[in-house]
C-alpha atoms as a PDB file:
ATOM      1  CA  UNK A   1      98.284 117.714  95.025  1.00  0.00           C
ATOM      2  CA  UNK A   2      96.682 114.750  93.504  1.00  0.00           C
ATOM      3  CA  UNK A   3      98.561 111.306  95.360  1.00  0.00           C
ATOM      4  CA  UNK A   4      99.939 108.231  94.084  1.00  0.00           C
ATOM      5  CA  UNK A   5     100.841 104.417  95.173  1.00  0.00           C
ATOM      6  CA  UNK A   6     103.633 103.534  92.398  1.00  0.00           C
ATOM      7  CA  UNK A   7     105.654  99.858  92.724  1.00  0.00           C
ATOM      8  CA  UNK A   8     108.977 100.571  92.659  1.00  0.00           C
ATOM      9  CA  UNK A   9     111.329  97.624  92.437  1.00  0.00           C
ATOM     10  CA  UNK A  10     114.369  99.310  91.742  1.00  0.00           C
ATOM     11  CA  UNK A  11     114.814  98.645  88.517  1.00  0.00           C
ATOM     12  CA  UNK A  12     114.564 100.527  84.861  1.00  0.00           C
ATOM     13  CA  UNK A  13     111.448 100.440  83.755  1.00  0.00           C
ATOM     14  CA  UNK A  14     109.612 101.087  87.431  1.00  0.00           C
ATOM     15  CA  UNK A  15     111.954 104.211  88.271  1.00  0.00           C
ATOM     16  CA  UNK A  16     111.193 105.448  84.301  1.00  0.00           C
ATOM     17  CA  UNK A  17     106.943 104.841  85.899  1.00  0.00           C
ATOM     18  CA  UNK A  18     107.808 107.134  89.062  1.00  0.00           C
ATOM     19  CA  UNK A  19     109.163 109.669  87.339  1.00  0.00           C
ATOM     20  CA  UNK A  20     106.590 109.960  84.756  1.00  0.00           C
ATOM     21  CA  UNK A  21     104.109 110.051  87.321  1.00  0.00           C
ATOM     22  CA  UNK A  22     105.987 112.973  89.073  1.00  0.00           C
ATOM     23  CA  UNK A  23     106.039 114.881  86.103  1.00  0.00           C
ATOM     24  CA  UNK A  24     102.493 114.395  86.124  1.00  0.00           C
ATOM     25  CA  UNK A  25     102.291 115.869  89.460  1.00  0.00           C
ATOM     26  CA  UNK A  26     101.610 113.016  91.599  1.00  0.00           C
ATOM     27  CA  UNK A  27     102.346 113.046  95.010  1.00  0.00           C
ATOM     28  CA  UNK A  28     104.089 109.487  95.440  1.00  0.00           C
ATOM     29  CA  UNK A  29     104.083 106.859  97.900  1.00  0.00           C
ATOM     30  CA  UNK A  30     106.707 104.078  97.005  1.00  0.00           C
ATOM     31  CA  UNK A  31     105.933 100.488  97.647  1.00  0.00           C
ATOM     32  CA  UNK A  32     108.609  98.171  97.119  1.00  0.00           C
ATOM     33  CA  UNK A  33     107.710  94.155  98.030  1.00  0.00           C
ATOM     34  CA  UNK A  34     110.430  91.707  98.703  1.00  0.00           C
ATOM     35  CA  UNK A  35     109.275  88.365  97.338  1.00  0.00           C
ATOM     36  CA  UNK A  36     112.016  86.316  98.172  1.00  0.00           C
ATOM     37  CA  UNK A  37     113.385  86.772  94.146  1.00  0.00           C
ATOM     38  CA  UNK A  38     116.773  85.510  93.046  1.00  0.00           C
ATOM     39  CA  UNK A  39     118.120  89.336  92.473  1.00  0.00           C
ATOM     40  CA  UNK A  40     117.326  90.772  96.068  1.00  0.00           C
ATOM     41  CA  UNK A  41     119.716  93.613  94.877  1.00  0.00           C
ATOM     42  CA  UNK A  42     117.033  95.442  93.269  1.00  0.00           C
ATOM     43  CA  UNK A  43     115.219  96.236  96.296  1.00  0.00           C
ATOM     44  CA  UNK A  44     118.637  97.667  97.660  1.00  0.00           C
ATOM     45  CA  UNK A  45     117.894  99.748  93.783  1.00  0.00           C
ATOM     46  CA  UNK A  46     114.684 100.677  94.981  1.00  0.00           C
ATOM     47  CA  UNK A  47     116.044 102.414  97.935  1.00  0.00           C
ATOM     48  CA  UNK A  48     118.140 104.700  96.227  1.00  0.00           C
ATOM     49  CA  UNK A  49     115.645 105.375  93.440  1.00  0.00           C
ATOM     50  CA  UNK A  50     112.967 106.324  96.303  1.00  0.00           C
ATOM     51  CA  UNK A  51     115.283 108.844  97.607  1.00  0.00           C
ATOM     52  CA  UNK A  52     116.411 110.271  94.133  1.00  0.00           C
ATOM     53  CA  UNK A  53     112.940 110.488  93.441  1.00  0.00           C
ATOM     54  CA  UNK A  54     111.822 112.545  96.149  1.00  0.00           C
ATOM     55  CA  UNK A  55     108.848 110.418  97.083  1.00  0.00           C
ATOM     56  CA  UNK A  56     106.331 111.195 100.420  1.00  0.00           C
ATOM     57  CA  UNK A  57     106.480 107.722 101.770  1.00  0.00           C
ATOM     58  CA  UNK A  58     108.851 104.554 100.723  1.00  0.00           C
ATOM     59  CA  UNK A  59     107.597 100.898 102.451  1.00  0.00           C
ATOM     60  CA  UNK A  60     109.157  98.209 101.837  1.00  0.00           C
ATOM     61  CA  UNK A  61     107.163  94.745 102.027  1.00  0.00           C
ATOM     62  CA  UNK A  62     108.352  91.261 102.532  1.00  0.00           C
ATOM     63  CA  UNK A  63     106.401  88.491 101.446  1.00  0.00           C
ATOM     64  CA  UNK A  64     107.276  85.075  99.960  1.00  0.00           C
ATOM     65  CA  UNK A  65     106.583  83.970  97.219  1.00  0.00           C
ATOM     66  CA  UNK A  66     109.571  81.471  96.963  1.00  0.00           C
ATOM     67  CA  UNK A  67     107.355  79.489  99.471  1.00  0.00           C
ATOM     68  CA  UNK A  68     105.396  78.644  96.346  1.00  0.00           C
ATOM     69  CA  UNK A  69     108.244  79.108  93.899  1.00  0.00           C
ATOM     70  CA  UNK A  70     107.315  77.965  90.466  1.00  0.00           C
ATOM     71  CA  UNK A  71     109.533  81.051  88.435  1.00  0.00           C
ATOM     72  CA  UNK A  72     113.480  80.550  87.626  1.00  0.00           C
ATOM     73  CA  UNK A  73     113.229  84.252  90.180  1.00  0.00           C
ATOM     74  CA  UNK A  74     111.854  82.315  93.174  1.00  0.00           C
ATOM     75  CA  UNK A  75     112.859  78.576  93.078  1.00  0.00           C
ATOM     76  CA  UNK A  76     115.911  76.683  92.077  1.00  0.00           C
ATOM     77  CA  UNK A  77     115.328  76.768  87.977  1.00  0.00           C
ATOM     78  CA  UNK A  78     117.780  77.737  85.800  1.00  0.00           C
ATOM     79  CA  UNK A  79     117.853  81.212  84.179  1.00  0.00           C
ATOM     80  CA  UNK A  80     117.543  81.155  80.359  1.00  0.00           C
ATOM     81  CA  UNK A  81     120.732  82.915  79.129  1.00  0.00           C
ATOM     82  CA  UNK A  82     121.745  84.151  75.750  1.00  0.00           C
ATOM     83  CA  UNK A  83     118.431  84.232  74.288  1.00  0.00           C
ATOM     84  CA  UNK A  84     118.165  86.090  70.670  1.00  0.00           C
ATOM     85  CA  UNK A  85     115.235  88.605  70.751  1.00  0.00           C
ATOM     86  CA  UNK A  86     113.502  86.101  68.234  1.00  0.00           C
ATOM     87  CA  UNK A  87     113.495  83.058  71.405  1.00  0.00           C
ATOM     88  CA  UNK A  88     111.996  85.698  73.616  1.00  0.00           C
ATOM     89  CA  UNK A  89     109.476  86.915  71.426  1.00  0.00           C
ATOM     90  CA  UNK A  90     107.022  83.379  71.711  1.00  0.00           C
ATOM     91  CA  UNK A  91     105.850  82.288  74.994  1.00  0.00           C
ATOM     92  CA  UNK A  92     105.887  82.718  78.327  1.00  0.00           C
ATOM     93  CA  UNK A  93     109.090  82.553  80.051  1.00  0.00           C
ATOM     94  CA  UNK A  94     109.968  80.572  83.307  1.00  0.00           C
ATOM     95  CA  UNK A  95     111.029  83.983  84.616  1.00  0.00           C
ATOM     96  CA  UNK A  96     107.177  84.272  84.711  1.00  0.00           C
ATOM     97  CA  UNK A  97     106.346  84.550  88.613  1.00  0.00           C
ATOM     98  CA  UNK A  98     102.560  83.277  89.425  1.00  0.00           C
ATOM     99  CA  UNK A  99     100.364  85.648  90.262  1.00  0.00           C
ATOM    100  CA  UNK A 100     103.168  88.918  91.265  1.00  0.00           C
ATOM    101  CA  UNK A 101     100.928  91.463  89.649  1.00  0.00           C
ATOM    102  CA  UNK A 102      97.975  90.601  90.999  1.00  0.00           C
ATOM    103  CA  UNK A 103      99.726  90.225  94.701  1.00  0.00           C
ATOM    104  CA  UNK A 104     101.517  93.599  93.912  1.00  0.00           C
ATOM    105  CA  UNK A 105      98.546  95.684  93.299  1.00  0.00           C
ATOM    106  CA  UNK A 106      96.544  93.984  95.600  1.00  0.00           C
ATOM    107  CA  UNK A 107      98.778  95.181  98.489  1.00  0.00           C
ATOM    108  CA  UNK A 108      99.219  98.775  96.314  1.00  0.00           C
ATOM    109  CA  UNK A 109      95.342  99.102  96.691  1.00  0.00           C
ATOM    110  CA  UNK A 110      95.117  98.768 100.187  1.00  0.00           C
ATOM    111  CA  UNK A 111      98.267 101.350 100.802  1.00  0.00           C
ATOM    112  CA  UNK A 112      96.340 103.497  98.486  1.00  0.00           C
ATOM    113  CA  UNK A 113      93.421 103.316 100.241  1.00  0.00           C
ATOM    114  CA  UNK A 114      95.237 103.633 103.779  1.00  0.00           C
ATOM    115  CA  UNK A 115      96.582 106.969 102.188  1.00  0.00           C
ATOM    116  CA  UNK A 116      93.774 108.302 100.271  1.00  0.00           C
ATOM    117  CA  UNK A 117      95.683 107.970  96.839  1.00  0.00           C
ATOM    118  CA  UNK A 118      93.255 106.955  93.212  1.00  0.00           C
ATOM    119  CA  UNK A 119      95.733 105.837  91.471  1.00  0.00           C
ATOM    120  CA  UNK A 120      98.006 103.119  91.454  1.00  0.00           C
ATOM    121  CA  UNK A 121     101.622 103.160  89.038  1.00  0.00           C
ATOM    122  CA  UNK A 122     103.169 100.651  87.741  1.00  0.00           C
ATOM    123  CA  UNK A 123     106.438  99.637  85.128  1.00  0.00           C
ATOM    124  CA  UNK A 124     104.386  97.064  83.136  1.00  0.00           C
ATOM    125  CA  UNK A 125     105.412  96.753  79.394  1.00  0.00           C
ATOM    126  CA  UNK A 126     103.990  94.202  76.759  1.00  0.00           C
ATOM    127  CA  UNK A 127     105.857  95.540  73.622  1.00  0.00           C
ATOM    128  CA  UNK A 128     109.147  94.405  74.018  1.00  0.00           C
ATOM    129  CA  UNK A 129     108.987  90.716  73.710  1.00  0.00           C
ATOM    130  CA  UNK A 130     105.220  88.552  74.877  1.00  0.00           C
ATOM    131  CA  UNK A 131     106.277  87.810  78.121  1.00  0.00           C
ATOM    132  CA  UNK A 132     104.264  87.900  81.330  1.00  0.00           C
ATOM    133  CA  UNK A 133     100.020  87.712  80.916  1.00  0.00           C
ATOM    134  CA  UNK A 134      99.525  89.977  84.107  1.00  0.00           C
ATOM    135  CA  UNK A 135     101.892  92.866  82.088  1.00  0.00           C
ATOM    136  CA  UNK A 136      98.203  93.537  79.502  1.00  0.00           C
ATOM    137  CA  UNK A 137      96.297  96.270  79.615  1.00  0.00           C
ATOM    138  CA  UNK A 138      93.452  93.856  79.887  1.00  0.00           C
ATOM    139  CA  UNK A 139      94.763  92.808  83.300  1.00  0.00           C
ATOM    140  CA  UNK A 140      95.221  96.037  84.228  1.00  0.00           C
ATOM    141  CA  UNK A 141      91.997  97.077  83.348  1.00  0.00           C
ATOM    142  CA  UNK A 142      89.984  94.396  85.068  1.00  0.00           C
ATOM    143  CA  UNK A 143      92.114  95.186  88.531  1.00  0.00           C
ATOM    144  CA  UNK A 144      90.655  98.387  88.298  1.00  0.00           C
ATOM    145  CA  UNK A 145      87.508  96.954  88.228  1.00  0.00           C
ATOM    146  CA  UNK A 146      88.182  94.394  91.224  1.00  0.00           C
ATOM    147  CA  UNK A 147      89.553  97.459  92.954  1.00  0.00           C
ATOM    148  CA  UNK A 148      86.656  99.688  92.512  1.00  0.00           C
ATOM    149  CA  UNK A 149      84.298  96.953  93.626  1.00  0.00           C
ATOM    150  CA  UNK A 150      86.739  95.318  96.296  1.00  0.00           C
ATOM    151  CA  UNK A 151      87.360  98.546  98.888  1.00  0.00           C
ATOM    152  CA  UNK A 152      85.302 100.828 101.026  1.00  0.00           C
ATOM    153  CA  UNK A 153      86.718 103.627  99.118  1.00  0.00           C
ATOM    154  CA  UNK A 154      85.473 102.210  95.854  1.00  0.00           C
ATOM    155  CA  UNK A 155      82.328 101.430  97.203  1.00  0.00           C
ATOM    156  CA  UNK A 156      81.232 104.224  99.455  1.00  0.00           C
ATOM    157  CA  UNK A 157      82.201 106.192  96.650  1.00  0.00           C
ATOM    158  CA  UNK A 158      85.358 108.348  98.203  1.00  0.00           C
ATOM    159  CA  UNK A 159      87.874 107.663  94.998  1.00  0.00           C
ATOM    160  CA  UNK A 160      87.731 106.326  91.735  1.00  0.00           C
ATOM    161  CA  UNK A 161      90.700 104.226  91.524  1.00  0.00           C
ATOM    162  CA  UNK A 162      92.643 104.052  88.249  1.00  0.00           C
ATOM    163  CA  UNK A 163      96.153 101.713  87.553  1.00  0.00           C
ATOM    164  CA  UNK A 164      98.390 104.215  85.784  1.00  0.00           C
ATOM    165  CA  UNK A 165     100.689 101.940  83.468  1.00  0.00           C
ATOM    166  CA  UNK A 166     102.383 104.885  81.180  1.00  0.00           C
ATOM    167  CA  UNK A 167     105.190 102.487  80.018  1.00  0.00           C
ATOM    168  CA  UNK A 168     102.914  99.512  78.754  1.00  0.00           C
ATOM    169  CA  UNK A 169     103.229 100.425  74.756  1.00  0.00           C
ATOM    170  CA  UNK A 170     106.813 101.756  74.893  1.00  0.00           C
ATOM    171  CA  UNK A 171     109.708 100.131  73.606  1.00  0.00           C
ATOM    172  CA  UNK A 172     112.569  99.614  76.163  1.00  0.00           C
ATOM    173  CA  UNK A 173     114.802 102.280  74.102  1.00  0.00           C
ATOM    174  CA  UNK A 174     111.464 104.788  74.425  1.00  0.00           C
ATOM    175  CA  UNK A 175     111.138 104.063  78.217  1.00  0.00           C
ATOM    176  CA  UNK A 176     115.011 104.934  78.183  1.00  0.00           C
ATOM    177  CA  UNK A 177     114.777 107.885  76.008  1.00  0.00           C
ATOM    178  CA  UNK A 178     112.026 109.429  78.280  1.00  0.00           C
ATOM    179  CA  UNK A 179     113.645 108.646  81.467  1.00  0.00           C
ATOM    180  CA  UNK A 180     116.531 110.327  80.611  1.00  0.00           C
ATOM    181  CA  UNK A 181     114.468 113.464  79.539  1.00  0.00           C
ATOM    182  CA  UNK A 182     112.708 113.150  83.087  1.00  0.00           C
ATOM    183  CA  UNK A 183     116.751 112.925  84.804  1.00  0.00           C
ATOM    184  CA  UNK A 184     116.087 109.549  85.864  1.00  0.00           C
ATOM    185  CA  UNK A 185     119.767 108.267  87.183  1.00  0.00           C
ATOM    186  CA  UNK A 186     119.624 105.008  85.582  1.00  0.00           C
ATOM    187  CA  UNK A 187     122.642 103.718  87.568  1.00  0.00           C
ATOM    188  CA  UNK A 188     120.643 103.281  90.724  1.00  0.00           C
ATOM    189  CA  UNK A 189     118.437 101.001  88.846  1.00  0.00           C
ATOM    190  CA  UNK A 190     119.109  97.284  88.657  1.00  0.00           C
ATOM    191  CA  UNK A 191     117.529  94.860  86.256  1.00  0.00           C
ATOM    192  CA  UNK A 192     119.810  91.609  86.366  1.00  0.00           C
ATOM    193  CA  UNK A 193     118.095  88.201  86.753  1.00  0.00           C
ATOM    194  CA  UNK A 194     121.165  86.354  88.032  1.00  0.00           C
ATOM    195  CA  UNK A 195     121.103  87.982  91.748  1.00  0.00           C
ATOM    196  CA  UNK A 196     125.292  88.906  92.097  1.00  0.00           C
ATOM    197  CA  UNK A 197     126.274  92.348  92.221  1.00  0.00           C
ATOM    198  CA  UNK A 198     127.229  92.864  89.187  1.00  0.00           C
ATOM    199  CA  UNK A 199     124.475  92.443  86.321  1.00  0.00           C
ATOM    200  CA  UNK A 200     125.132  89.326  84.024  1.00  0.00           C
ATOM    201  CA  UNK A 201     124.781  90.960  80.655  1.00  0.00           C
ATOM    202  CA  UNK A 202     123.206  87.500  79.729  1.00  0.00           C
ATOM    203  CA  UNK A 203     119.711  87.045  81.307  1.00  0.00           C
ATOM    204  CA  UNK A 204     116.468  88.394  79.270  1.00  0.00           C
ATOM    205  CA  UNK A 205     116.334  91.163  81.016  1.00  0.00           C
ATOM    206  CA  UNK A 206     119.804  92.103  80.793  1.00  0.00           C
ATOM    207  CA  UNK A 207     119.500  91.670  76.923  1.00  0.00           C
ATOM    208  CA  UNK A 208     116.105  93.772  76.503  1.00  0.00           C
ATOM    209  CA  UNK A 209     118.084  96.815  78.671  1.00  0.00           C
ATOM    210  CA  UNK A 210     121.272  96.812  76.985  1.00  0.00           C
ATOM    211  CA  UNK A 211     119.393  96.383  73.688  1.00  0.00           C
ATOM    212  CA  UNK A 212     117.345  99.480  74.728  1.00  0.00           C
ATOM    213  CA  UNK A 213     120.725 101.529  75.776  1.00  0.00           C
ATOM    214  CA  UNK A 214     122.415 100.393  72.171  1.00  0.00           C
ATOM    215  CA  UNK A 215     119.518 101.635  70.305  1.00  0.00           C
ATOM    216  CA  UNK A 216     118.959 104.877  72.153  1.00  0.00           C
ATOM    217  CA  UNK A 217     122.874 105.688  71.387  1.00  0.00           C
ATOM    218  CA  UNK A 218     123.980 105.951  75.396  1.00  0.00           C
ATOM    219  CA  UNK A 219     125.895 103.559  77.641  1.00  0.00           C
ATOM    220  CA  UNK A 220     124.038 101.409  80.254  1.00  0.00           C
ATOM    221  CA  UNK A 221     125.737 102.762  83.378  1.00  0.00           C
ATOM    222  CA  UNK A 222     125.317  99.509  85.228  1.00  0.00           C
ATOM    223  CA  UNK A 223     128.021  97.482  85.792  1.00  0.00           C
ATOM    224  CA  UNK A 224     128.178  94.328  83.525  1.00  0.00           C
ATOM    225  CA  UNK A 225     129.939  91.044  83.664  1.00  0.00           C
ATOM    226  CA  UNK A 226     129.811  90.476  79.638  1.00  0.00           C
ATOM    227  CA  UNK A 227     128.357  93.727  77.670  1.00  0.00           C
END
């Protein structure tokens, strides 16, 4: 059985990634990474979604990147709140965290390597409003390049590794729509900004999911503040 690394944060859009690459036949290996964000509750998320998912191997990895902060997730910024999908559609927003997708893989490439897996999965999505630069298929494809050049694997000529990013030209309600065809239990995922335990309804990324549920025709089984 061919063997994946695939970043699992615990929320929608990674667990939707996962179980994609299941279906596919992958062999997975989860990697979650604790960056010292605002919502810690995801990785609690991730947790359940590992198990639910059946993976090999679940780490989870604590870095911080609040130690550089810079992002409303990782310093003391305020989230934006109540934003109309036409304020999140232009420019980047200060939920933007410097550099997590390039620290992400980076650390997803060397698990990889450690356990022999080629490809590398990931929840990235660039349709739904312009968001973050490292969520492009040109980033993604230029890791793979770095990755293929950067590791004795790549080198010596053992793997060829590929990023798998199956979500990045699906609308939230089509992630949503095909998780739901794979079984994905969407209430063990957690998307909220805000960091309590129960999700805001408010932040961007509460918006973009409950916007995705609405259209799809099926209730958001999280548990909401304001709906």
């Amino acid at each position: 059985m061919k063997s994946a690394v695939t970043l699992l944060s615990g929320g929608l859009d990674s667990a939707t990634a996962a179980a994609l690459a299941r279906a596919e036949g992958y062999d997975l290996y989860a990697l979650t990474i604790a960056y010292g964000q605002r919502h810690i509750r995801e990785v609690q998320a991730s947790r359940a979604v590992a198990t639910a998912l059946g993976v090999r191997e679940h780490k989870c990895v604590d870095i911080s990147l609040r130690e550089i902060g810079g992002s409303a997730l990782t310093a003391d910024i305020p989230l934006p709140l109540d934003r109309s999908a036409e304020e999140m559609s232009h420019g980047i927003p200060i939920t933007y965290v410097p550099a997590r997708n390039t620290i992400f893989l980076a650390i997803a490439l060397g698990y990889a390597e450690v356990v022999g897996a080629d490809t590398i999965v990931l929840g990235v999505n660039q349709v739904d409003y312009s968001g973050y630069p490292d969520c492009r298929r040109e980033f993604l494809d230029a890791f793979a390049t770095l990755a293929n050049l950067a590791t004795k694997a790549g080198v010596e000529g053992a793997v060829r590794f590929r990023i798998h990013a199956p979500l990045v030209t699906m609308s939230k309600a089509e992630i949503i729509r095909t998780g739901l065809r794979l079984g994905v239990d969407y209430g063990l995922t957690w998307s909220c900004y805000t960091g309590g335990d129960t999700a805001c309804g408010q932040c961007d990324s509460c918006r973009l999911r409950l916007a995705g549920f609405a259209e799809v025709g099926v209730v958001d089984p999280a548990p909401y503040a304001t709906r």
